[in-house]
Every structure is written in structure tokens, then in C-alpha cells.
C-alpha atoms as a PDB file:
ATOM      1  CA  UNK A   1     124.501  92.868 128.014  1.00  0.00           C
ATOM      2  CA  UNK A   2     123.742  96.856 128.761  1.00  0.00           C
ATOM      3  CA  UNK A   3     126.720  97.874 127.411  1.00  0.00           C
ATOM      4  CA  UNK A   4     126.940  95.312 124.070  1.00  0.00           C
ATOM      5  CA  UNK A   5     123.373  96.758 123.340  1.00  0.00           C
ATOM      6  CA  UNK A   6     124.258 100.070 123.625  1.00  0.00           C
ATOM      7  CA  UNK A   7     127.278  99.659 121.222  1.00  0.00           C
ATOM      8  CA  UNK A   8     124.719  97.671 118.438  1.00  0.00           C
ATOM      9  CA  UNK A   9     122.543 100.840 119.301  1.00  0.00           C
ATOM     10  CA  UNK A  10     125.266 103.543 118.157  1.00  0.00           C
ATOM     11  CA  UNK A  11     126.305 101.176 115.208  1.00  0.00           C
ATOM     12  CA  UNK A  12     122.842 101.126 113.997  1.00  0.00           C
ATOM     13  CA  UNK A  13     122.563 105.161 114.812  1.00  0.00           C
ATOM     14  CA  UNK A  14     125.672 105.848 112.715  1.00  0.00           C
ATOM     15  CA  UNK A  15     124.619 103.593 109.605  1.00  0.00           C
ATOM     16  CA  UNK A  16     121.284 105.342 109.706  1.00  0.00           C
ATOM     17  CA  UNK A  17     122.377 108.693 109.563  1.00  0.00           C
ATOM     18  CA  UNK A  18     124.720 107.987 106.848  1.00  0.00           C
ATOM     19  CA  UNK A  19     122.362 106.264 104.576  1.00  0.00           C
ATOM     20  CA  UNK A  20     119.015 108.571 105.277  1.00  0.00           C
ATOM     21  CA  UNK A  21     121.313 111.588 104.760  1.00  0.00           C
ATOM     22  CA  UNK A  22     122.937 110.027 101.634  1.00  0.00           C
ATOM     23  CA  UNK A  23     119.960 108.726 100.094  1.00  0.00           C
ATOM     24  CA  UNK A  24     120.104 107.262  96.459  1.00  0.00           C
ATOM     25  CA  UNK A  25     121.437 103.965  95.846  1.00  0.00           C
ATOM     26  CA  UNK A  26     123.164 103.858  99.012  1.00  0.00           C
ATOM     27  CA  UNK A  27     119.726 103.441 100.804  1.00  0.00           C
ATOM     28  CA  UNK A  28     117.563 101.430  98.296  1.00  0.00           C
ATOM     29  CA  UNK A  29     121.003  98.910  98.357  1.00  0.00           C
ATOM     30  CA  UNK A  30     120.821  98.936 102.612  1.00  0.00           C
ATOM     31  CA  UNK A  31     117.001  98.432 102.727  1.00  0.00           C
ATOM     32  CA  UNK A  32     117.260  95.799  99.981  1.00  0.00           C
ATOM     33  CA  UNK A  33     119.990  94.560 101.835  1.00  0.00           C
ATOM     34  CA  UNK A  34     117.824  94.508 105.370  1.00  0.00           C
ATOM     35  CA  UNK A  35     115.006  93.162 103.428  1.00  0.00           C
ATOM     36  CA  UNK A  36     116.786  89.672 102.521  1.00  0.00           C
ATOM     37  CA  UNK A  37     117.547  89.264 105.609  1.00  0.00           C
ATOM     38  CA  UNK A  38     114.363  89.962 107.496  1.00  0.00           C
ATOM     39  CA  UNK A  39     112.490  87.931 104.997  1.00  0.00           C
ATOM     40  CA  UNK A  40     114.966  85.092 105.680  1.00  0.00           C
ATOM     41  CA  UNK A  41     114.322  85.796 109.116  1.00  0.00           C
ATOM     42  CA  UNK A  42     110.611  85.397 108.820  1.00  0.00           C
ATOM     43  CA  UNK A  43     111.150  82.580 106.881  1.00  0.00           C
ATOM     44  CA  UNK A  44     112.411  80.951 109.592  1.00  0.00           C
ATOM     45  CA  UNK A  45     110.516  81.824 111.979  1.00  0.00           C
ATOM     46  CA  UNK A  46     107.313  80.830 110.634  1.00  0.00           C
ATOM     47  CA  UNK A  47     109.037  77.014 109.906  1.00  0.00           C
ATOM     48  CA  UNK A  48     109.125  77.475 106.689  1.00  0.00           C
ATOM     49  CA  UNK A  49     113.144  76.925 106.211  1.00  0.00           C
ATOM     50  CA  UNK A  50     114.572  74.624 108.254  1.00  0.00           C
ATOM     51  CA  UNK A  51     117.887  75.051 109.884  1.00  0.00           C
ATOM     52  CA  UNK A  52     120.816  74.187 107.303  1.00  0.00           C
ATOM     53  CA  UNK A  53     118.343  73.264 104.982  1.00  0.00           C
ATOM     54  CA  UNK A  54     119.027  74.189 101.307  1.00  0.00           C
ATOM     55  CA  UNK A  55     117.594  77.149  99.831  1.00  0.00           C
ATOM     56  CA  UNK A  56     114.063  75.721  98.145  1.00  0.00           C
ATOM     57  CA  UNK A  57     112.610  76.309  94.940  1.00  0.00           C
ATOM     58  CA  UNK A  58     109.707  78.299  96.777  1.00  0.00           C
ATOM     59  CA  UNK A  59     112.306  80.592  99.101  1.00  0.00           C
ATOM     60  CA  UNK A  60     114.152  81.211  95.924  1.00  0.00           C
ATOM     61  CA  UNK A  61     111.225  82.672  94.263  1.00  0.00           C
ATOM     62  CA  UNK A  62     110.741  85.066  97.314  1.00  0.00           C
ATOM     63  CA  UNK A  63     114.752  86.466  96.804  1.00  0.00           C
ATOM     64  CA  UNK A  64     114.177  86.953  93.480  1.00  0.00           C
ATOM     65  CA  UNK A  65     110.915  88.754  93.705  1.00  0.00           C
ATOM     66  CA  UNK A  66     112.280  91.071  96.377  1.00  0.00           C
ATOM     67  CA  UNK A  67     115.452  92.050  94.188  1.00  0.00           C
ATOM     68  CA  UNK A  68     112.143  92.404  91.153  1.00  0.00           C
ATOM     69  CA  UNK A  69     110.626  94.543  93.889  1.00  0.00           C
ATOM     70  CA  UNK A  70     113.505  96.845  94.504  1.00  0.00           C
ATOM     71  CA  UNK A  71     114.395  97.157  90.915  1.00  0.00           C
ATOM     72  CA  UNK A  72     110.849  98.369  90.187  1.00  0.00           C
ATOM     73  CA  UNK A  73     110.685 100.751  93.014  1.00  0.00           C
ATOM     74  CA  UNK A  74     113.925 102.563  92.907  1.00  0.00           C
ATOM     75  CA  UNK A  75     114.008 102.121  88.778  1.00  0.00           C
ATOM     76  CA  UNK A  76     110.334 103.159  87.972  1.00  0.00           C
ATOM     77  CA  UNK A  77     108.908 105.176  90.910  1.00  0.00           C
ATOM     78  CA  UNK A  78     105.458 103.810  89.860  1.00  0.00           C
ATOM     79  CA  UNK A  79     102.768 103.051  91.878  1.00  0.00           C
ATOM     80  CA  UNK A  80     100.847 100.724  89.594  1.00  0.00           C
ATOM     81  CA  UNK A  81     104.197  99.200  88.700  1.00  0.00           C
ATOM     82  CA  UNK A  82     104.929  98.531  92.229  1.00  0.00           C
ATOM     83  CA  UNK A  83     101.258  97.085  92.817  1.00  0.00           C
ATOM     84  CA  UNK A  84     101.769  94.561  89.593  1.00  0.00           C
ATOM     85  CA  UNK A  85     105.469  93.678  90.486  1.00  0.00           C
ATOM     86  CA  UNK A  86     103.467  92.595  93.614  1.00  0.00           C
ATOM     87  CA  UNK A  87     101.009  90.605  92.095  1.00  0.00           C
ATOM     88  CA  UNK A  88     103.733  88.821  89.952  1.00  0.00           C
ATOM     89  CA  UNK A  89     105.642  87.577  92.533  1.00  0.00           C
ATOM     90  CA  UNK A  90     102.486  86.022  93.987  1.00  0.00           C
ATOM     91  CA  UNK A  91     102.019  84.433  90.572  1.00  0.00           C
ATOM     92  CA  UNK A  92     105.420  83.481  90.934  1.00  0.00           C
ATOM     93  CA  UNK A  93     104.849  81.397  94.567  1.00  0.00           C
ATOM     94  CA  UNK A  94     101.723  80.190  92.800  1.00  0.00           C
ATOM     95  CA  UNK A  95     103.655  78.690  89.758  1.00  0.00           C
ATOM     96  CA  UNK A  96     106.499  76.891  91.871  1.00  0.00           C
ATOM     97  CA  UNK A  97     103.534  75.337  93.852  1.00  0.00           C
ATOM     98  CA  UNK A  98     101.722  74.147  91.076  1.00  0.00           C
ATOM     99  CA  UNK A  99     105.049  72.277  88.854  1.00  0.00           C
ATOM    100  CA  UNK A 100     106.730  71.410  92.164  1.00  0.00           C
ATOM    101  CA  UNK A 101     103.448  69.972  93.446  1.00  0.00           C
ATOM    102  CA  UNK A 102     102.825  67.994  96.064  1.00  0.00           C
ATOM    103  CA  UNK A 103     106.010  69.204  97.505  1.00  0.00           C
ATOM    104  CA  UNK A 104     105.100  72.327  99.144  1.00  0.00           C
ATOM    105  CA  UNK A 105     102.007  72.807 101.015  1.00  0.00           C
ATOM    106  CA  UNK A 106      99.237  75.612 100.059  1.00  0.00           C
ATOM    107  CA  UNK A 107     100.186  77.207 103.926  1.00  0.00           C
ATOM    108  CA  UNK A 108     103.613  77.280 103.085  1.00  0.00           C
ATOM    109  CA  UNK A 109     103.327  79.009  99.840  1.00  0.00           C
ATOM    110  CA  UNK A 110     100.552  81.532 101.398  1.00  0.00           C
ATOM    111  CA  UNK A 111     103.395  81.885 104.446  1.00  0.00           C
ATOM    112  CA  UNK A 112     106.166  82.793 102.061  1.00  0.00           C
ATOM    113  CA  UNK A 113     103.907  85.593 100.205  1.00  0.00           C
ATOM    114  CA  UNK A 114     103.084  86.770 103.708  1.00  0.00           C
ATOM    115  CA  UNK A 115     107.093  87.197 104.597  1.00  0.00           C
ATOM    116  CA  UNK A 116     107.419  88.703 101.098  1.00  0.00           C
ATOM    117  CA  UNK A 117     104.873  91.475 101.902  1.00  0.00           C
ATOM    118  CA  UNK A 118     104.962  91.650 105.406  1.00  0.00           C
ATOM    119  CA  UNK A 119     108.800  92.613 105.404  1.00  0.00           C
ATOM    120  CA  UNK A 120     110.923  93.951 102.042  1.00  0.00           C
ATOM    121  CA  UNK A 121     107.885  95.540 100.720  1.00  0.00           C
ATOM    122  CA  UNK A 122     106.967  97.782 103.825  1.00  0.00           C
ATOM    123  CA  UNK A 123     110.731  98.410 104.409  1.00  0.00           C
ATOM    124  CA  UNK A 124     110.726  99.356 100.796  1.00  0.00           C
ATOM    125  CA  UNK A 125     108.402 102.579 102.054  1.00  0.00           C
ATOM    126  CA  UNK A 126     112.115 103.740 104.080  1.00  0.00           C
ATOM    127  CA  UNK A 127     113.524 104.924 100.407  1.00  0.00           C
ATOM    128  CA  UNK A 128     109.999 105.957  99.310  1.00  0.00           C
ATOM    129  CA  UNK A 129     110.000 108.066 101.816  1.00  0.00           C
ATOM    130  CA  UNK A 130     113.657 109.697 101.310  1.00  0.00           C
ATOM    131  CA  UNK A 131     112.555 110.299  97.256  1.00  0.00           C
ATOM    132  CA  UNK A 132     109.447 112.136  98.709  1.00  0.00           C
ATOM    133  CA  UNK A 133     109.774 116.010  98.319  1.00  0.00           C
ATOM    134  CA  UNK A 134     111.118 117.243 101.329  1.00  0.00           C
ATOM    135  CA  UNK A 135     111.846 113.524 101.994  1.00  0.00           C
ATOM    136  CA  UNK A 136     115.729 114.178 104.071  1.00  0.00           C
ATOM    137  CA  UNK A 137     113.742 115.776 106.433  1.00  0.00           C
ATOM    138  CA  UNK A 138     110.153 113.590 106.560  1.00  0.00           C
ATOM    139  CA  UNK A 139     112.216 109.950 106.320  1.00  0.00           C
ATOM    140  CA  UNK A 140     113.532 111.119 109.583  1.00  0.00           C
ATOM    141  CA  UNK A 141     109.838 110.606 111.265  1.00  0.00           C
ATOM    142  CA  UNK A 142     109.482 107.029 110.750  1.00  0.00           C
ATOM    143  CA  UNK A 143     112.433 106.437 113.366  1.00  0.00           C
ATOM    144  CA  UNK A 144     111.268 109.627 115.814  1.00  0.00           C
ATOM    145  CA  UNK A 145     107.701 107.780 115.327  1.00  0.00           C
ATOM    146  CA  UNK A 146     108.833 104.137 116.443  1.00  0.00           C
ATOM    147  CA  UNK A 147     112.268 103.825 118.222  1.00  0.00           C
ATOM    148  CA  UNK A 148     110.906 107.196 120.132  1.00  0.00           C
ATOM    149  CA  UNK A 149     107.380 105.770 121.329  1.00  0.00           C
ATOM    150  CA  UNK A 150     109.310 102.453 122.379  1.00  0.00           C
ATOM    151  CA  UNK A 151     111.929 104.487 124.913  1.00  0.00           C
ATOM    152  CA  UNK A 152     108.872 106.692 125.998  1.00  0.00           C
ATOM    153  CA  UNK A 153     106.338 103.949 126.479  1.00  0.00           C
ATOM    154  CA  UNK A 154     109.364 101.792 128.398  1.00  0.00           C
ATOM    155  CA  UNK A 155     109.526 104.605 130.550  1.00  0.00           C
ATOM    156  CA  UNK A 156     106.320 105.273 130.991  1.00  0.00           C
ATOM    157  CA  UNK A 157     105.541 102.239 131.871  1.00  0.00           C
ATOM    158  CA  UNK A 158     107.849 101.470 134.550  1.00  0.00           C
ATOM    159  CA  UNK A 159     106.802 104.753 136.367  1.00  0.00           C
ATOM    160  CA  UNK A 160     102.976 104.475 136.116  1.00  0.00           C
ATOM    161  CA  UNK A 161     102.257 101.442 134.047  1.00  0.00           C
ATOM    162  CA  UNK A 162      99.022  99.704 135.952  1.00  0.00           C
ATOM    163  CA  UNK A 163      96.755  98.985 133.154  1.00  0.00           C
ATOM    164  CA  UNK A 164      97.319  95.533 130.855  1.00  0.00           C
ATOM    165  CA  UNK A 165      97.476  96.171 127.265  1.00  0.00           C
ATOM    166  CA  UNK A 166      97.967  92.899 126.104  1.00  0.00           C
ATOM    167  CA  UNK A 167      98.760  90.675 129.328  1.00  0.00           C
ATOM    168  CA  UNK A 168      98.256  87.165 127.010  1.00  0.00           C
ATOM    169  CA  UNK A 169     100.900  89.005 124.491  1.00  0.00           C
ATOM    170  CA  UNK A 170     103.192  91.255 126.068  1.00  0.00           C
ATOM    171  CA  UNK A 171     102.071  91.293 130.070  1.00  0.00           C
ATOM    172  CA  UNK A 172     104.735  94.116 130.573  1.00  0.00           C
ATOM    173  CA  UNK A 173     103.557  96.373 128.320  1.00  0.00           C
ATOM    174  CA  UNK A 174     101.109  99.099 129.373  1.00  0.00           C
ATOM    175  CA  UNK A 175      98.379 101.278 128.195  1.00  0.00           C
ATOM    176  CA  UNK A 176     100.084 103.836 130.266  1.00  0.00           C
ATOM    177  CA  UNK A 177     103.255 103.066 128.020  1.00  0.00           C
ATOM    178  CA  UNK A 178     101.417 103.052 124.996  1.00  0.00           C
ATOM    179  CA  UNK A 179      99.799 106.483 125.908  1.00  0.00           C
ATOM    180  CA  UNK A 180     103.026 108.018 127.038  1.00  0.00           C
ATOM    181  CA  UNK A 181     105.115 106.575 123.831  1.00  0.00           C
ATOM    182  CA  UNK A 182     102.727 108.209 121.311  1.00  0.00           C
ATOM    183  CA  UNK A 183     102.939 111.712 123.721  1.00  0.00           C
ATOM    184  CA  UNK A 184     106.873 111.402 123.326  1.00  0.00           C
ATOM    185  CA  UNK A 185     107.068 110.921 120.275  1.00  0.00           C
ATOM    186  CA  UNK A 186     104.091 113.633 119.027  1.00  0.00           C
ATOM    187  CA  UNK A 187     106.490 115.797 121.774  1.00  0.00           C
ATOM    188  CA  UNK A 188     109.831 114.931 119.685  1.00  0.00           C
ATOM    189  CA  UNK A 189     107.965 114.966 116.524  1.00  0.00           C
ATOM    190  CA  UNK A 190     106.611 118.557 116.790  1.00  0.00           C
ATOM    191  CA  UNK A 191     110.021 119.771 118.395  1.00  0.00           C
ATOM    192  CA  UNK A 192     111.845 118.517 115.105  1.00  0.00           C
ATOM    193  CA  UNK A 193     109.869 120.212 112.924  1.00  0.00           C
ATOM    194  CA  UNK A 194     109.746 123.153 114.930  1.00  0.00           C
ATOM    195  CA  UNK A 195     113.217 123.351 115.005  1.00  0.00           C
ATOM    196  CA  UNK A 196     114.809 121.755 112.267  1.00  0.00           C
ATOM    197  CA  UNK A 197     111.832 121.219 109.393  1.00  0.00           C
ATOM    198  CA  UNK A 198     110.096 124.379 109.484  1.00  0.00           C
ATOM    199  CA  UNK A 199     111.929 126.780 107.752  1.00  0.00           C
ATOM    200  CA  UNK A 200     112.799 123.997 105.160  1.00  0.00           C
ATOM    201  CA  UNK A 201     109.028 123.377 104.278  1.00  0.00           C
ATOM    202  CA  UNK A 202     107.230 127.144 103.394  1.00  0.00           C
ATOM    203  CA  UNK A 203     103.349 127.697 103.200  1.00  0.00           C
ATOM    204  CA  UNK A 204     102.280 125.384 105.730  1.00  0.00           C
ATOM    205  CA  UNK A 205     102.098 124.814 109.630  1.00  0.00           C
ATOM    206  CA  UNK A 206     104.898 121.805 109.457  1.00  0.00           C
ATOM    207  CA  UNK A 207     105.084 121.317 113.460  1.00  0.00           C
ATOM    208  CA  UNK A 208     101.417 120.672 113.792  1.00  0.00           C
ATOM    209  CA  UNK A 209     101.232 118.336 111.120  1.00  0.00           C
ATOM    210  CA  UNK A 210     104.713 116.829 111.658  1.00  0.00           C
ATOM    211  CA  UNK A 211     102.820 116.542 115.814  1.00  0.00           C
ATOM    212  CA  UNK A 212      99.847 114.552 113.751  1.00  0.00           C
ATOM    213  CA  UNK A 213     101.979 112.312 111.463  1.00  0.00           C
ATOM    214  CA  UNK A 214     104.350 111.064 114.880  1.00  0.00           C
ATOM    215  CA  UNK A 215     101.480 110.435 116.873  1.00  0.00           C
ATOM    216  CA  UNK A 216      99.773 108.083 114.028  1.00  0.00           C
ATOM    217  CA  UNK A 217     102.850 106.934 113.228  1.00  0.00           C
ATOM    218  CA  UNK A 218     103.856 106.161 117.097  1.00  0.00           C
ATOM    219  CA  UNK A 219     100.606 104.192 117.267  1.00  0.00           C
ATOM    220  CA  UNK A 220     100.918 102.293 114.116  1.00  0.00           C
ATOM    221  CA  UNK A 221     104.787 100.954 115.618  1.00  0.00           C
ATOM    222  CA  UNK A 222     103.168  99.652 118.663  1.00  0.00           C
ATOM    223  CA  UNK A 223     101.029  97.542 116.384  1.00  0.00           C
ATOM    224  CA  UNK A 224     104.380  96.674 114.502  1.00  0.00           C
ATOM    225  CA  UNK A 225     106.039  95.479 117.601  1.00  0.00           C
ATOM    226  CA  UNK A 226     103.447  93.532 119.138  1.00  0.00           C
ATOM    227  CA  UNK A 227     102.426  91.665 115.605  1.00  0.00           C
ATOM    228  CA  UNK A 228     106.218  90.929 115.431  1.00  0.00           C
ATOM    229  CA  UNK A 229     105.913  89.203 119.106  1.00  0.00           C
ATOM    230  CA  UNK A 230     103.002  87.736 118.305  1.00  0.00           C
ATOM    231  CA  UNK A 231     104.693  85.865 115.466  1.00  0.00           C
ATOM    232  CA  UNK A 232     107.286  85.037 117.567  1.00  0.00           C
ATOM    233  CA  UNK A 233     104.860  83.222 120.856  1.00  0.00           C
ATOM    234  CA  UNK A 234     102.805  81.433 118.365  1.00  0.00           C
ATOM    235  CA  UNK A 235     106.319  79.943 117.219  1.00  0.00           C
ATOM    236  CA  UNK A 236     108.015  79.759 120.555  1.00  0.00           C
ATOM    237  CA  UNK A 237     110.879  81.481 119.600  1.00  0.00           C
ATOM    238  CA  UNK A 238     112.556  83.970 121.540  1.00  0.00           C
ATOM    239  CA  UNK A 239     114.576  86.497 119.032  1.00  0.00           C
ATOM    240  CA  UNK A 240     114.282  86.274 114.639  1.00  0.00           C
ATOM    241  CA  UNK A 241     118.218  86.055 114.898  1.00  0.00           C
ATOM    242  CA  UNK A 242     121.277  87.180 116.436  1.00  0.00           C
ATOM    243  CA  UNK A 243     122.791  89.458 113.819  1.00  0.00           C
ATOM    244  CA  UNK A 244     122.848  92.529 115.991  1.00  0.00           C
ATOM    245  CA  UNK A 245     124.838  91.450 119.104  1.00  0.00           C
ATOM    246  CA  UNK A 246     122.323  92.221 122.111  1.00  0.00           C
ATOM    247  CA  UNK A 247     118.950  93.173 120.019  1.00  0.00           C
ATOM    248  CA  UNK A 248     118.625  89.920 118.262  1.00  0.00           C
ATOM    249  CA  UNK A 249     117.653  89.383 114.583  1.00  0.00           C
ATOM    250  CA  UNK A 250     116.807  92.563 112.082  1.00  0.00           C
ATOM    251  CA  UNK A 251     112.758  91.636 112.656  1.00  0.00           C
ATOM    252  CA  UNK A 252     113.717  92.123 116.587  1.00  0.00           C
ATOM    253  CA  UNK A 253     114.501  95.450 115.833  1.00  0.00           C
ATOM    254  CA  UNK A 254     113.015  96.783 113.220  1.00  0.00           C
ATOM    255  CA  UNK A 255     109.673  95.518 113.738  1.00  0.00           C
ATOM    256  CA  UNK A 256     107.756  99.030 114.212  1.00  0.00           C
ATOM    257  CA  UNK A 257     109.988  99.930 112.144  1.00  0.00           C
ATOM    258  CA  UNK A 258     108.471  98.214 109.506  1.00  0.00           C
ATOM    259  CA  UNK A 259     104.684  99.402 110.545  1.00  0.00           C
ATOM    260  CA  UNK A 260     105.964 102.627 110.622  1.00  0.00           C
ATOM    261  CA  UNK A 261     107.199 103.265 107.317  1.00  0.00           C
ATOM    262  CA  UNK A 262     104.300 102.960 104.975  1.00  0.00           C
ATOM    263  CA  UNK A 263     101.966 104.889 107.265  1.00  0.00           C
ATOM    264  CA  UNK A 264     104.693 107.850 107.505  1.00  0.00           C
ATOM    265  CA  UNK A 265     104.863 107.927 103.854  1.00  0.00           C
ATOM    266  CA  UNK A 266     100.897 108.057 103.672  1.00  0.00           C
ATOM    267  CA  UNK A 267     100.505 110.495 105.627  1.00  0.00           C
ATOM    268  CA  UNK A 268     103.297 112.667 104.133  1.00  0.00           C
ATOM    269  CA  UNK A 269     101.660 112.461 100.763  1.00  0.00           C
ATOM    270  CA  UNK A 270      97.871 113.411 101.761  1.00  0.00           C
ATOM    271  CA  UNK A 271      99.364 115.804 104.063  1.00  0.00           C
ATOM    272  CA  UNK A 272     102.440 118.013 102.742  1.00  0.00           C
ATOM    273  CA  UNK A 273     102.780 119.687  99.915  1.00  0.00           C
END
């Protein structure tokens, strides 16, 4: 099990640094690409589609408003286009409820817009990020700030972990760990830019404020991961999927992932020039 997760683990590693340092297409067609499949994933989970059930009228509506969703971002770059092309496929659930009615309920139709927003359009904030100024190096954060606090609050946890976080959610975890995972990752955040971003950005003190951005961002992914469990107990299901061999589904491991990327791109835009 060790060793098939570590293999997923350098798989993932590899694809990531190929598509964060490529950018372009290449990364707006992987997160679109992650996207369908987390939202099917979600879709799932939340009993929504049925095991080798047929795609519905309502599901469809959700693929076709996340490729609408992509198209807008990476075609338009516009804020209030993204906001609208958000609102439209809300109208869109809202119109296959209403002509399809009584067939799906109002929970299931308010469910799918969750999955909808909840997963494609955060991940969408991965190639926001990348387009950013300066974005090869500040994309790089929203992994240091997530997969980075879960190793470091794992670890922290197993050597001093005492206090109960969330012992109905997530009894292992700590608030030792969660301490320690956003001090590793504010510790690898401000050692990146140190080394690696400094010299790249001119006029400002990068380290502290890349040190401020992987600390928010480290506590943001905790929140991430947790909600993404959360879904999961209330559901009684163990994993989202089994697409990557000893993580699970794309949720499993991407969900701080997800948290992560909108408040790294935020903070990136108030905060660098």
C-alpha cells in the first residue's frame, strides 16, 4: 500500500511540474480535465448519480457549464465574465428543473450547483494563478501551502498531537498538527521565496509576504480537507474514487487543494505587485 502510494505520489509530482511549468493550454486542459472528474466525483458522492445510471438531463447541464466555465476563464480573463458565466449555469440547473419537473428534486438541483462551484470553479483558480504576473513562481504556493501543511501537521501530530481538533470529524487530527502544518509550510514557503522567488520579483520583501500567503493558505487547506471528509461521513463513504491507485478519488486528494487555490490567488493579487 506504502509503496503503490508513493508511486501515485511521484506520478502526480511529475504531471504537476510539467503542467505548472508549461502553463497555457496545457494546464487550463488538465484542470478542466480534473474538474470533470471531481465534479463527477461529488456527484456521486452526494447521491446524486447513481451507480451505472445514465448521465441525467440535470448532470449534463453541470458538464456543459464547466466546459462554459473554462472557455470563459482561459478565453476572456474577465472577472465579471467569470461571475455571470456563473450565474448562467445556475440558470441553467434552474431551467432543467423547471421543464423536467417533477423529476428532479429542488435538493438535488441545489446539490449539483454546489458540486459545480464547490469543485471546477475553485480548481479553475490553479490556471488563474499561473496567468498571474509572476504566476510560474506564485502557482507554486498553492501546493507548498496544502500538500506541505498535510506532511507537517501528520508529523506533528504523531510526535506531540494531544489536543482534539475535530474528534466527531477527524479524531486523529490535532491542533498540534494543525499548528505545526501551517509553521511548515510558512517555513517552506518563506525558504522558496528566499531562495528561488526573490530575485525574480524586485521592489518588494517577497519572503515575508510569500511567509504570510503559505501560512493563510496552509490554514485555508485544513479547512479544505476536513469539509471534503465531512462530505464524505455524512455520506458514509470512505474514498470519492479510486482513480489514483492508493490515494483514492481526485476529491481525496486534492481536497485542500481546492481551498487552497482561490485564497493563494487572493492574496497574490492584494499583495504583489
Amino acid at each position: 500500500m506504502f509503496v503503490t502510494r508513493l508511486l501515485s505520489g511521484i506520478v502526480l509530482v511529475v504531471i504537476a511540474l510539467v503542467t505548472l511549468f508549461t502553463g497555457g493550454y496545457l494546464l487550463a486542459a488538465v484542470c478542466l480535465c480534473i474538474s470533470l472528474i471531481a465534479y463527477s466525483e461529488l456527484m456521486g458522492a452526494c447521491g446524486i448519480h447513481a451507480k451505472g445510471q445514465k448521465i441525467s438531463a440535470l448532470e449534463g447541464a453541470g458538464y456543459l457549464g464547466i466546459f462554459g466555465y473554462y472557455a470563459v476563464v482561459v478565453f476572456t480573463g474577465n472577472a465579471t465574465a467569470q461571475l455571470l458565466g456563473i450565474l448562467f449555469v445556475m440558470i441553467a440547473f434552474m431551467f432543467v428543473y423547471v421543464f423536467a419537473f417533477p423529476k428532479f428534486r429542488a435538493e438535488q438541483v441545489m446539490g449539483s450547483f454546489f458540486c459545480f462551484a464547490y469543485a471546477p470553479v475553485m480548481f479553475a483558480f490553479i490556471y488563474q494563478t499561473r496567468k498571474l504576473p509572476h504566476g510560474l513562481y506564485l502557482v507554486w504556493m498553492i501546493f507548498i501551502s496544502s500538500w506541505i501543511c498535510d506532511t507537517c501537521a501528520y508529523l506533528t501530530g504523531i510526535l506531540i498531537g494531544k489536543h482534539k481538533m475535530t474528534p466527531k470529524l477527524s479524531p486523529k487530527k490535532s491542533v498540534e498538527g494543525a499548528v505545526g502544518g501551517i509553521a511548515g509550510s510558512a517555513l517552506v514557503g518563506g525558504l522558496y521565496g528566499y531562495f528561488l522567488v526573490e530575485n525574480a520579483v524586485s521592489g518588494q520583501e517577497i519572503t515575508w509576504i510569500l511567509v504570510i500567503i503559505s501560512a493563510a493558505g496552509a490554514m485555508i487547506s485544513q479547512v479544505g480537507d476536513l469539509a471534503a471528509s465531512a462530505i464524505k461521513r455524512n455520506h458514509e463513504i470512505k474514498d470519492y474514487g479510486h482513480l489514483i491507485p492508493g490515494h483514492g478519488g481526485i476529491m481525496d486528494r486534492f481536497d485542500s487543494v481546492i481551498f487552497t487555490a482561490p485564497m493563494i490567488y487572493a492574496l497574490a493579487v492584494l499583495l504583489i505587485k
